[in-house]
Protein backbone atom coordinates (compact mmCIF):
# COMPACT_ATOMS: atom_id res chain seq x y z
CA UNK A 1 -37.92 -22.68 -16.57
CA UNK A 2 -34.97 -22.14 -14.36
CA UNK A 3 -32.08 -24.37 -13.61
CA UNK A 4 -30.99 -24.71 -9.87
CA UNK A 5 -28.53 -27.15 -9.11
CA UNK A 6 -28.97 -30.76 -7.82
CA UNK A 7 -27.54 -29.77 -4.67
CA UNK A 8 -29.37 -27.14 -2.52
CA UNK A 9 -26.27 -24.78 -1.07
CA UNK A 10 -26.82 -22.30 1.93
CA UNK A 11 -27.13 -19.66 -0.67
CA UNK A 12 -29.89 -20.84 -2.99
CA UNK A 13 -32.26 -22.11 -0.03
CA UNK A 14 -31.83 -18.37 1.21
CA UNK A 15 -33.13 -17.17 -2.12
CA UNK A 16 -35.80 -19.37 -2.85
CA UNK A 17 -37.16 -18.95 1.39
CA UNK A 18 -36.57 -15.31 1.89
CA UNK A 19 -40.17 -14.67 0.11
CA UNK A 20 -41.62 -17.30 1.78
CA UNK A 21 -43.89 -17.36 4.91
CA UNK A 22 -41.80 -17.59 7.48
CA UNK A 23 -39.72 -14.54 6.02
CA UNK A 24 -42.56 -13.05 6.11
CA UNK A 25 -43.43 -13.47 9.73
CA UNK A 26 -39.82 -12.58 10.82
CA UNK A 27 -40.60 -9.28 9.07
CA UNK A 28 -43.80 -8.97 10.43
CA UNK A 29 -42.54 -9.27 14.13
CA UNK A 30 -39.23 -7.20 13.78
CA UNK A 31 -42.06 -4.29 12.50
CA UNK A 32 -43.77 -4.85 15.27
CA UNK A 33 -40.59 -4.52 18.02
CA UNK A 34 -39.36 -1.47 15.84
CA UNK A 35 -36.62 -3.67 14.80
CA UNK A 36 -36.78 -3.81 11.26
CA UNK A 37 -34.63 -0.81 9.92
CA UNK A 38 -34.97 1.64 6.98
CA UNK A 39 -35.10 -0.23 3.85
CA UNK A 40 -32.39 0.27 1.57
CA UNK A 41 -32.67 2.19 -1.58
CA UNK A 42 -32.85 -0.95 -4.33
CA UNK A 43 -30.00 -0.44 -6.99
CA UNK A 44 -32.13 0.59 -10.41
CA UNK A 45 -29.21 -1.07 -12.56
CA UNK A 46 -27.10 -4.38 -11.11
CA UNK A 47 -23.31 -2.71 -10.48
CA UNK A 48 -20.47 -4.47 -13.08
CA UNK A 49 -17.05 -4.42 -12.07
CA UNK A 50 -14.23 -3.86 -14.88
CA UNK A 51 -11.35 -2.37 -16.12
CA UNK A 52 -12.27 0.03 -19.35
CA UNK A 53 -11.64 3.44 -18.97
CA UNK A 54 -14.15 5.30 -16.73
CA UNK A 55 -14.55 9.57 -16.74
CA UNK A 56 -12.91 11.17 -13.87
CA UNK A 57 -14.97 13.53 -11.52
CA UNK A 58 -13.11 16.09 -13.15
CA UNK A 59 -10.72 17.43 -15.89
CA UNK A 60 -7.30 15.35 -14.31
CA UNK A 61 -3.76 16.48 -14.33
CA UNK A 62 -2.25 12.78 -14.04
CA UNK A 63 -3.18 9.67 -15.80
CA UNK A 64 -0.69 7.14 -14.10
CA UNK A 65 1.69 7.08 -11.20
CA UNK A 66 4.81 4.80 -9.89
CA UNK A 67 4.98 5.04 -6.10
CA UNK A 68 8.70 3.81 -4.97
CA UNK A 69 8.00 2.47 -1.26
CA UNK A 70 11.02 2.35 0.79
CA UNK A 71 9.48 0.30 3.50
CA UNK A 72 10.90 0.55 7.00
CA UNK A 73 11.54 4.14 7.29
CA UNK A 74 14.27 6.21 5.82
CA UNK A 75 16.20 9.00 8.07
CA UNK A 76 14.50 12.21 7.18
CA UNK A 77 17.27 13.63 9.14
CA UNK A 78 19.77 12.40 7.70
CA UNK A 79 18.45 12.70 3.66
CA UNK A 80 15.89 15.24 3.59
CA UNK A 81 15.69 17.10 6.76
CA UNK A 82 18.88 18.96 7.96
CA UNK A 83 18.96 20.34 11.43
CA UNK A 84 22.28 22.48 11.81
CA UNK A 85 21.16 23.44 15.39
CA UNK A 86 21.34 19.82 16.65
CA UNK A 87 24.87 19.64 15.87
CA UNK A 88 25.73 21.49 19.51
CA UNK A 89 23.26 18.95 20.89
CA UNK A 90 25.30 15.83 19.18
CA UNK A 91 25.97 13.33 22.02
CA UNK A 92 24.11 15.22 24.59
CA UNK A 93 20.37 14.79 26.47
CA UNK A 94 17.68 15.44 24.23
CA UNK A 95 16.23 19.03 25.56
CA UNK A 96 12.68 18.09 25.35
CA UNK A 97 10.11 14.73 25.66
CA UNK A 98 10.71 11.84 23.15
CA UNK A 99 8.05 9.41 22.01
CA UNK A 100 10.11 6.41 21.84
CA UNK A 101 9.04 3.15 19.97
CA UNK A 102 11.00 0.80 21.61
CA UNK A 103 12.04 1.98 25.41
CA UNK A 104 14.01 -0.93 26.05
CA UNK A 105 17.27 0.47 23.92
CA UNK A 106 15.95 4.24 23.88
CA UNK A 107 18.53 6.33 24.41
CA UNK A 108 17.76 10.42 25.28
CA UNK A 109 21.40 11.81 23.12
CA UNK A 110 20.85 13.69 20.22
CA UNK A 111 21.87 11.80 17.35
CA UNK A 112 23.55 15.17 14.52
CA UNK A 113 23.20 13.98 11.30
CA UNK A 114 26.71 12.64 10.07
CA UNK A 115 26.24 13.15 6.97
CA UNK A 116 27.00 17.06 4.91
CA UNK A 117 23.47 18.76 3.18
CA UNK A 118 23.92 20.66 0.54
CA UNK A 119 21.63 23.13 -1.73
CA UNK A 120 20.94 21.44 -4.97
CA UNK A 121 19.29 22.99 -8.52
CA UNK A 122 18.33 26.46 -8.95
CA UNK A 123 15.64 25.91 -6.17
CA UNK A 124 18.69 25.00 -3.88
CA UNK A 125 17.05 22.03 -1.91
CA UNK A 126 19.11 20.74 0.84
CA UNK A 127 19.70 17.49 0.12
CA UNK A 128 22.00 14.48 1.91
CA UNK A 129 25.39 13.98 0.27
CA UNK A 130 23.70 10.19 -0.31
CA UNK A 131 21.70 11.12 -2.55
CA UNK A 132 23.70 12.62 -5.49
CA UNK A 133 21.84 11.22 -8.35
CA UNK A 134 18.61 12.73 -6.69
CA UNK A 135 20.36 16.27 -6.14
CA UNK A 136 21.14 16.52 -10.06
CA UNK A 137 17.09 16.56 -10.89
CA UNK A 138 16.04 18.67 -7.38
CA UNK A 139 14.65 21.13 -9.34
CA UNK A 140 11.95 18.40 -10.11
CA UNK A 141 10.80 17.51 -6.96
CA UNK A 142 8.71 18.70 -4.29
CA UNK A 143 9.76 17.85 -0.91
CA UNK A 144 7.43 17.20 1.45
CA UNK A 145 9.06 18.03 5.24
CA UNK A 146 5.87 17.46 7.39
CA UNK A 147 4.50 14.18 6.44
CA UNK A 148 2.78 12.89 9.75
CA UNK A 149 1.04 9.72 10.39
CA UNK A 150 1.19 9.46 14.12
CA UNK A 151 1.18 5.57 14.73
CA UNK A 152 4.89 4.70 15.40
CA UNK A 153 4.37 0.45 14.61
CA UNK A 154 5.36 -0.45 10.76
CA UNK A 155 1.73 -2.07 9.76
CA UNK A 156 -0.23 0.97 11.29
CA UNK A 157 1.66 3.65 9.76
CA UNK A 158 2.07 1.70 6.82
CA UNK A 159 -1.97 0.83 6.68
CA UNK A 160 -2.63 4.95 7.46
CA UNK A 161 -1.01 5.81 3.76
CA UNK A 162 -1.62 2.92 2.19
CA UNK A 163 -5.65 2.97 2.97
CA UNK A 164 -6.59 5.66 5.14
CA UNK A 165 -6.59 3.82 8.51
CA UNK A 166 -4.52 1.88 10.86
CA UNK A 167 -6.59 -1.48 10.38
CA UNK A 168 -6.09 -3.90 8.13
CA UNK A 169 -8.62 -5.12 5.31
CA UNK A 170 -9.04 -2.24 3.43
CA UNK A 171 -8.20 -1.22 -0.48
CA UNK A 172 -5.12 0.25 -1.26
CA UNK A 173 -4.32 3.55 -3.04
CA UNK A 174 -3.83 1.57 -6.33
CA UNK A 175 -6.89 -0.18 -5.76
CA UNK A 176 -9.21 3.06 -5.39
CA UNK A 177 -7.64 4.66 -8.63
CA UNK A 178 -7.72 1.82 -10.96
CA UNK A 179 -11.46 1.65 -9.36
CA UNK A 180 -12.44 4.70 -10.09
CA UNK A 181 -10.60 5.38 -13.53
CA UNK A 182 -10.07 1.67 -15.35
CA UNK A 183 -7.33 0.97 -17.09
CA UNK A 184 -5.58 2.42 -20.52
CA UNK A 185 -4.57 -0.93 -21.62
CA UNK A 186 -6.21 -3.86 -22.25
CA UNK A 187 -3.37 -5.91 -22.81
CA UNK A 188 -1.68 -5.26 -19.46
CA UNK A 189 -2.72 -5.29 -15.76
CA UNK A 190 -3.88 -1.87 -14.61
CA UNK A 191 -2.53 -1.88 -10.93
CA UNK A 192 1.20 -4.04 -11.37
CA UNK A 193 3.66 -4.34 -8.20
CA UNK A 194 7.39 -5.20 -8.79
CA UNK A 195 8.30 -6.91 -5.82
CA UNK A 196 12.55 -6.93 -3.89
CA UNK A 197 13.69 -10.39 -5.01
CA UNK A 198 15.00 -10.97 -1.39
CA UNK A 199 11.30 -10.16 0.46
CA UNK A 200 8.08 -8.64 0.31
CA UNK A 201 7.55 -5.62 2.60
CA UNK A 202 6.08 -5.61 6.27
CA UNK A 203 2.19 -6.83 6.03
CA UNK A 204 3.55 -8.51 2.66
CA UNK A 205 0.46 -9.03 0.43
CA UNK A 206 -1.55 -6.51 2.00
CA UNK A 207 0.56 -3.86 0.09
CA UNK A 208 -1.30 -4.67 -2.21
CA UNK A 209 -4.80 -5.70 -1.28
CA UNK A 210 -8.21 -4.69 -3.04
CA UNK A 211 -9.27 -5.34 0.52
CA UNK A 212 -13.25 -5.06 0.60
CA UNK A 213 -13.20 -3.85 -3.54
CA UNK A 214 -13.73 -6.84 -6.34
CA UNK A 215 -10.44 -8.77 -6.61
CA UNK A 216 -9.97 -7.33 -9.97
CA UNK A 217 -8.83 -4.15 -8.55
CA UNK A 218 -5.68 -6.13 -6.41
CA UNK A 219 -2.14 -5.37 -7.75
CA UNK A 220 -0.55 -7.72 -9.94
CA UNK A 221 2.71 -9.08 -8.74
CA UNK A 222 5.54 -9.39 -11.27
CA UNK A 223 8.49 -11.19 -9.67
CA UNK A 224 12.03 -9.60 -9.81
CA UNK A 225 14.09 -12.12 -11.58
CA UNK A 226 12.95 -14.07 -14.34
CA UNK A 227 10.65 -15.59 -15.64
CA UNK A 228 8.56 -12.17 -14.13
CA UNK A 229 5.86 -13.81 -14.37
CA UNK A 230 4.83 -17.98 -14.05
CA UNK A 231 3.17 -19.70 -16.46
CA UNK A 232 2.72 -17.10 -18.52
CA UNK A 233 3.87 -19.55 -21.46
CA UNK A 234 1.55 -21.95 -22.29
CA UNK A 235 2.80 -25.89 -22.83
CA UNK A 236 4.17 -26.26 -26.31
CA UNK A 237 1.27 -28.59 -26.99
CA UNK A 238 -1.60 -26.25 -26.20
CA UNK A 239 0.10 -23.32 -28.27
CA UNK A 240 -1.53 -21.69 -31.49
CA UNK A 241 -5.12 -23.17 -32.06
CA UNK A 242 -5.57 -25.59 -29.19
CA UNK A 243 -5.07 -22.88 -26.67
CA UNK A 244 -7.90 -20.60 -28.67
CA UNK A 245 -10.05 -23.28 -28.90
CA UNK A 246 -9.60 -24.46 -25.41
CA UNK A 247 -9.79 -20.31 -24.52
CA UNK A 248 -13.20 -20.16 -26.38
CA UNK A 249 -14.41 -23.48 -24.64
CA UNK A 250 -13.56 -22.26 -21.12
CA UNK A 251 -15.05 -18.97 -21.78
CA UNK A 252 -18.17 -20.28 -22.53
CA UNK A 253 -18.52 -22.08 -19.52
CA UNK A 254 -17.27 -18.92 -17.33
CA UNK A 255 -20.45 -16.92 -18.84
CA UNK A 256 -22.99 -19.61 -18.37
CA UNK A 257 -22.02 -20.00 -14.85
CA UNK A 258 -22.12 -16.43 -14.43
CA UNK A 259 -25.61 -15.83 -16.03
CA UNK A 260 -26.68 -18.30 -13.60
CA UNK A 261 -25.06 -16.21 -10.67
CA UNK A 262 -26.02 -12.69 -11.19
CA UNK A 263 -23.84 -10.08 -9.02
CA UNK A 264 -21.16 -12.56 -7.84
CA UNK A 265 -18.17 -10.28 -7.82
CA UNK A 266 -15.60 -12.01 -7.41
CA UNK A 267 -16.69 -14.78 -10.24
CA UNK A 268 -17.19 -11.68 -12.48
CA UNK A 269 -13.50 -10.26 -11.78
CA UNK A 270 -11.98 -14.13 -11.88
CA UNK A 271 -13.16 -14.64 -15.66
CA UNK A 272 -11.90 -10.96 -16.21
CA UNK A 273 -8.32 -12.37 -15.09
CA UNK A 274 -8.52 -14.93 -17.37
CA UNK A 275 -9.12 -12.91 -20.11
CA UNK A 276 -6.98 -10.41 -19.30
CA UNK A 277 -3.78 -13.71 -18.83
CA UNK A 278 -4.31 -14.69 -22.40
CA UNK A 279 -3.93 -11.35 -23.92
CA UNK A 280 -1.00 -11.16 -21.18
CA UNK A 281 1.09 -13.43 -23.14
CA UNK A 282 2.60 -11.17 -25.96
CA UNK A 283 2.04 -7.89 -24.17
CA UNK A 284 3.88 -8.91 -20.78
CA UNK A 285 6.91 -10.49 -22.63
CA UNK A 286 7.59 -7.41 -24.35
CA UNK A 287 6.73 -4.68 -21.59
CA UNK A 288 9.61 -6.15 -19.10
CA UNK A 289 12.08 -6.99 -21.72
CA UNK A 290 14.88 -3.96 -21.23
CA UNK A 291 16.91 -5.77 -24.31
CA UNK A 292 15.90 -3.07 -26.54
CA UNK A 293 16.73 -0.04 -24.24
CA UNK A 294 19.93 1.71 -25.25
CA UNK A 295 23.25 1.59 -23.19
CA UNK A 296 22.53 5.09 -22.28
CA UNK A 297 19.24 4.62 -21.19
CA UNK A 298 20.65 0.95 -19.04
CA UNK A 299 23.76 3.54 -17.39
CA UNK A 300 21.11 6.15 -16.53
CA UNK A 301 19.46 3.94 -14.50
CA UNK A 302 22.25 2.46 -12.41
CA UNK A 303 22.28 -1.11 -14.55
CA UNK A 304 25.90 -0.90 -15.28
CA UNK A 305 26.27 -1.02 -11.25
CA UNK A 306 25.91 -4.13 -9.24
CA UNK A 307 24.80 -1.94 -6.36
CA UNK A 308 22.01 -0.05 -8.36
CA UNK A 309 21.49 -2.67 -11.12
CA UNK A 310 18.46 -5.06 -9.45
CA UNK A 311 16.57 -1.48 -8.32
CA UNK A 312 17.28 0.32 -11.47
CA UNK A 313 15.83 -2.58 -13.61
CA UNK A 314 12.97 -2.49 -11.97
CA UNK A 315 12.35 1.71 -12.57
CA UNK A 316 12.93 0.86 -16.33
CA UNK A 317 10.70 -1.75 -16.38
CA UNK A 318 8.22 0.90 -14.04
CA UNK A 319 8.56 3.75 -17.32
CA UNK A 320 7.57 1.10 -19.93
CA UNK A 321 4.86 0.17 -18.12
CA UNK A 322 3.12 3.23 -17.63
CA UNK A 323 4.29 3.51 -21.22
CA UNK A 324 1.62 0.86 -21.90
CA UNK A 325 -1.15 2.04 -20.45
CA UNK A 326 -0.83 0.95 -17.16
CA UNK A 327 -2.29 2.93 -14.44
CA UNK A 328 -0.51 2.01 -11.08
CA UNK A 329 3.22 0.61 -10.35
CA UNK A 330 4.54 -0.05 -7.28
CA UNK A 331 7.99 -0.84 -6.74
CA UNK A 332 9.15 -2.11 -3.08
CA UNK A 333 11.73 -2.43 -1.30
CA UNK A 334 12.00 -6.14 0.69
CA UNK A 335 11.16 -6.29 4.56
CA UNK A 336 12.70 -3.62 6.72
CA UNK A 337 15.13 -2.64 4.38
CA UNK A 338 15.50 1.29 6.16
CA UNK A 339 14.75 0.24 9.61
CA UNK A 340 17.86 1.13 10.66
CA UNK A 341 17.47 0.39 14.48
CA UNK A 342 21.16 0.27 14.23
CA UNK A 343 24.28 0.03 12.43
CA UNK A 344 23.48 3.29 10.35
CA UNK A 345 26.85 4.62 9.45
CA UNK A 346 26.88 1.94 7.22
CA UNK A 347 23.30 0.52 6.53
CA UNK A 348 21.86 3.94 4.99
CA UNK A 349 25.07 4.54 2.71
CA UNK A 350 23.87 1.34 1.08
CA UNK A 351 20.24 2.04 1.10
CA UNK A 352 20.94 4.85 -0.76
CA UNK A 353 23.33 3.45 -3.67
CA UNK A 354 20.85 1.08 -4.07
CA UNK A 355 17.96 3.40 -4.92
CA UNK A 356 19.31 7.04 -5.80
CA UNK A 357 20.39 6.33 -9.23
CA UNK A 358 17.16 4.26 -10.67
CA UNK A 359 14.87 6.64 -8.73
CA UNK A 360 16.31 9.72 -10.12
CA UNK A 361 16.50 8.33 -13.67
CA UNK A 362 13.24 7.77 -13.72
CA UNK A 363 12.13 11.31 -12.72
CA UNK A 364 14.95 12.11 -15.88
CA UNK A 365 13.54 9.79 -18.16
CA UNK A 366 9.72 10.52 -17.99
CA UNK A 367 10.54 14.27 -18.21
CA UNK A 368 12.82 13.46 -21.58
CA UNK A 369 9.89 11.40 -22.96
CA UNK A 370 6.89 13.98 -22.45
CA UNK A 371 5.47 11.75 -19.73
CA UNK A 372 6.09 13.43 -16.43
CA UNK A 373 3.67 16.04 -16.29
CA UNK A 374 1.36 12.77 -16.65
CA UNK A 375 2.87 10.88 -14.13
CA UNK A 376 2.80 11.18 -10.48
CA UNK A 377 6.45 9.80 -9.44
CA UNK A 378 6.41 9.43 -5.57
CA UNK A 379 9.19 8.23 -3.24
CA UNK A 380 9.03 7.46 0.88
CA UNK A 381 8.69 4.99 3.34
CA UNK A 382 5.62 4.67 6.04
CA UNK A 383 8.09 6.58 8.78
CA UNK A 384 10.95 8.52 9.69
CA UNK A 385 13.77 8.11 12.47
CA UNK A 386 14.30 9.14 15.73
CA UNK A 387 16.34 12.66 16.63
CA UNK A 388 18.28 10.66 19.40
CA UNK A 389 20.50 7.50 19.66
CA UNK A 390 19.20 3.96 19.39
CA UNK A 391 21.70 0.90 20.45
CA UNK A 392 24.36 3.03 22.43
CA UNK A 393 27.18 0.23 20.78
CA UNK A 394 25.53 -0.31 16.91
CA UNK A 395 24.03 3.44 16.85
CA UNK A 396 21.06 4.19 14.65
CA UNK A 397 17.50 5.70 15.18
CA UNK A 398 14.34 4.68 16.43
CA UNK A 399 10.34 4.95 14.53
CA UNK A 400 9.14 8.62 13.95
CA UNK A 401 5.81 8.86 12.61
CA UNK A 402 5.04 12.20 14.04
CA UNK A 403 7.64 14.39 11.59
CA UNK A 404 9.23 13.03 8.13
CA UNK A 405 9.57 13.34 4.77
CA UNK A 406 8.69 11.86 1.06
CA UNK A 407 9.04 13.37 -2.53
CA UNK A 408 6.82 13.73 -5.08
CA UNK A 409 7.49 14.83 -9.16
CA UNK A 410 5.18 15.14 -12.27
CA UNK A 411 1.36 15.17 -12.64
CA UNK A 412 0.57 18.81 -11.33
CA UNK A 413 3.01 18.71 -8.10
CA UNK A 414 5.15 22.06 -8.03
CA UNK A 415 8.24 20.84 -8.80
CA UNK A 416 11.80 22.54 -7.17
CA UNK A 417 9.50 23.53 -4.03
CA UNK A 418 9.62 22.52 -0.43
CA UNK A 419 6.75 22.26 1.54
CA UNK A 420 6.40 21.97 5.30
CA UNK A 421 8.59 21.73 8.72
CA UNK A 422 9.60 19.32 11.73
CA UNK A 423 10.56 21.11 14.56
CA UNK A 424 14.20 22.15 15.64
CA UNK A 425 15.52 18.37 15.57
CA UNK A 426 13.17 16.68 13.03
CA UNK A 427 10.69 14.91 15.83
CA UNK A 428 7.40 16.72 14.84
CA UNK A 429 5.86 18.19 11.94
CA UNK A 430 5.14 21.73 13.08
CA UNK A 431 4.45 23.55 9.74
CA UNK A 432 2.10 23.06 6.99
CA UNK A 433 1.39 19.39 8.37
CA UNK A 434 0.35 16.77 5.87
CA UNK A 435 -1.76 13.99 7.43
CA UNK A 436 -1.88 10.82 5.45
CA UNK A 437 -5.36 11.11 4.07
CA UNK A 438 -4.90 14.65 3.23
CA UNK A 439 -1.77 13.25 0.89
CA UNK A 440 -4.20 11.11 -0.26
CA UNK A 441 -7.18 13.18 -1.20
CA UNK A 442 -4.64 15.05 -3.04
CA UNK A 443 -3.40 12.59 -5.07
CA UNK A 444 -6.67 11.93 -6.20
CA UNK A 445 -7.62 15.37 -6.99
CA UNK A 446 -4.73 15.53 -8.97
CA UNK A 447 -6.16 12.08 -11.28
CA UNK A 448 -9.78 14.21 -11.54
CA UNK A 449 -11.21 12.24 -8.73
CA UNK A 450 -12.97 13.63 -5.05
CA UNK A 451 -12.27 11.91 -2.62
CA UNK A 452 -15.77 11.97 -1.21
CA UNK A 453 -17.18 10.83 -4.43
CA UNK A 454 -14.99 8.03 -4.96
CA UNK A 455 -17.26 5.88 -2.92
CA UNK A 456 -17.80 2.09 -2.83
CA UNK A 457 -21.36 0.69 -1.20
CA UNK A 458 -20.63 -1.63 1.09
CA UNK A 459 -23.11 -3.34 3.93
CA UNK A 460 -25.85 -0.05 3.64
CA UNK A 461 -22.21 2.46 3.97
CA UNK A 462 -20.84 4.48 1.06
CA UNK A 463 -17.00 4.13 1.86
CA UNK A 464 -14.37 6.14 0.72
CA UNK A 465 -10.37 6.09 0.54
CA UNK A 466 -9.53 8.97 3.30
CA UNK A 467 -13.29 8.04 5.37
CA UNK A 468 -12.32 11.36 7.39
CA UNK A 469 -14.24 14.69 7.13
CA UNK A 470 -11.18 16.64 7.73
CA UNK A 471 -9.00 15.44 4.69
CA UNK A 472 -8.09 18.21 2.55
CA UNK A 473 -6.01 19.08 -1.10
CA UNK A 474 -2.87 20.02 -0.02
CA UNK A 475 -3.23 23.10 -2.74
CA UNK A 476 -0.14 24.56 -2.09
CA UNK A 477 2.29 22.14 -3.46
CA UNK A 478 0.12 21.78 -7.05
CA UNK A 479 0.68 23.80 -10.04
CA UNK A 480 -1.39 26.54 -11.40
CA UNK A 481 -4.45 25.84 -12.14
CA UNK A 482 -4.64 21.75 -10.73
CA UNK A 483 -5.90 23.67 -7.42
CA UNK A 484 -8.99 22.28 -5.83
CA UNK A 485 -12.20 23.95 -6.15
């Protein structure tokens, strides 16, 4: 006989009446006033939601990937993009039609880049003198020149490469491949996001949202200063057998309730969380301790620097994660932090100690270890900057979301390549554009999944990361033989 609670919820009288007469009837009538749509296909097997390993779509070139997100929007033009021709521009009007962000301190003189390129590696990649550390392993990286995204706001742009579209609610990039692959550890989150000790990013959570995917796929936040992680101790009174009897006790109870509740999600990932906390106890501990790095492993990532330490701690901890198993990292940079409306002359110089040294490391470390032709390393921010002055006293540069750039290294990129152009002063992509979901659908190729197979069923709709027809692999900046078929 089966149990149903003393108390008759919303839910369960829907259940037990939806056979009933008067469901019936409604049925009968919405026939009748060709209301009633198509019946959906029934699903032969009930869908289970967890994190073991699951087969790609195809044989993959990357099993993991740390994306560094420089929120707010670092100068392409002043990093990544040099324009010698603006320099006869500098201080004049603008010879052409801006798409300003904010009007109200919009200024129409070219902004020249203050800052000296030069070629770097045996590819000879103009780079910004700022980024030093990053010019010793150029010959890694492939440059991307025409990113575009073409909403100039932080949370739109940001939403566009994050999910695929400028709304919010939707899963994340690390959400969609730790769906569609599982996870190589079961000791560790798949999907982990080291967070700025100051702030989270603009949109703050959502960074790192499942969105409409079972909560088991959101990223797992480990803090910046210590202890990483809360509570992951248990009281010194429940340690040893209490806890496992207590652990065996509560488990119990989480599958009876379950069994009782077939296909509740979000109950199925929550018991999965539990699980997955206890065995975080040992694991966790030892995957963020850096005690047992070597000096020269702490100086290669900037620790020895108070200006690089905080950032480069966090890119070692990124390597021993992925290490472990774990599928996704994310490492962000707090609110704004290259929104440099104004005040660049100074503001970017410190952006950039503060990132170039752990960044590059890590792109030096993975390769020394065997792991970057595994690993997808990626680096950039949801935006680029303005061609002209912004804040004719505090100069900097406005949004640009039209033209910009981002790096990628490892798992099947090309490395030492460039790929793409802005126009004569940096405002537009103009060349070999990459669209958001077309970086997107090749990131996924590159892990063995399509893009329109990775699908989740949702309300009668089988939705996908990049939900646009026109996304393509970006096969020209992958190596031989990753290329899309």
């Amino acid at each position: 006989m089966r149990h149903y609670p003393c108390k008759l919820t919303r839910r369960h009288f829907l259940a037990q009446s939806s056979l009933g007469i008067g469901g019936l009837a409604l049925t009968w009538l919405l026939n009748e006033d060709k209301l009633l749509g198509a019946p959906e296909r029934p699903e032969l097997e009930q869908r289970r939601f967890d994190l073991t390993p699951k087969p790609p779509h195809f044989a993959p070139r990357a099993r993991a990937m740390i994306s560094m997100f420089m929120q707010g929007g670092p100068s392409h033009l002043d990093l990544f993009d040099p324009k010698p021709g603006m320099a006869r521009y500098d201080g004049q009007p603008f010879p052409g039609t801006i798409q300003y962000d904010n009007a109200a301190e919009a200024s129409a003189r070219v902004l020249h880049s203050p800052w000296r390129f030069r070629k770097c590696g045996q590819a000879g990649i103009e780079l910004s003198e700022l980024l030093p550390a990053l010019g010793e392993v150029a010959d890694e990286i492939c440059l991307i020149r025409s990113m575009k995204t073409g909403v100039n706001n932080h949370g739109q742009s940001i939403n566009a490469l994050n999910t695929g579209r400028i709304l919010a609610g939707r899963p994340v990039l690390g959400s969609w491949i730790t769906y569609g692959l599982g996870s190589e550890s079961r000791n560790l989150p798949a999907y982990v996001v080291l967070t700025d000790p100051i702030s989270t990013p603009v949109l703050g959570v959502d960074n790192w949202s499942n969105g409409y995917l079972p909560s088991l796929f959101q990223g797992t936040v480990v803090r910046a200063q210590e202890p990483r992680i809360l509570n992951l101790d248990p009281p010194s009174a429940m340690r040893g057998q209490p806890q496992e009897r207590y652990l065996d006790f509560l488990d119990r109870l989480n599958r009876e309730h379950a069994q009782q509740r077939p296909g509740e999600l979000d109950l199925e990932a929550r018991i999965s969380t539990y699980e997955l906390a206890a065995r975080m106890q040992t694991a966790a501990r030892e995957a963020l301790d850096i005690s047992s790095e070597t000096p020269a492993t702490r100086r290669l990532y900037g620790i020895d620097d108070p200006a690089s330490a905080e950032f480069g701690t966090r890119c070692l901890i990124a390597r021993r994660l992925i290490e472990r198993g774990v599928r996704f990292v994310q490492i962000c940079t707090r609110n704004q932090f290259w929104d440099h409306h104004g005040n660049i002359r100074t503001l970017l110089p410190n952006s950039c100690r503060y990132v170039d040294r752990g960044s590059a490391a890590l792109v030096r470390d993975l390769k020394c270890r065997g792991l970057l032709d595994s690993t997808v390393v990626h680096w950039g921010g949801e935006m680029g900057r303005l061609p002209v002055v912004q804040n004719e006293r505090n100069v900097g540069r406005d949004h640009n979301t039209h033209g910009f750039s981002m790096w990628l290294a490892g798992g099947g990129f090309k490395p030492g390549m460039t790929h793409g152009n802005t126009d004569d002063f940096g405002h537009h992509a103009v060349e070999n554009i990459v669209n958001h979901y077309d970086y997107q659908a090749t990131l996924l190729h590159l892990f063995g999944l399509d893009h329109r197979r990775l699908t989740y069923q949702r309300n009668g709709q089988q939705l996908t990361l990049t939900d646009n027809q026109s996304a393509r692999v970006v096969e020209d900046i992958l190596r031989d033989g990753v290329a899309a078929s």
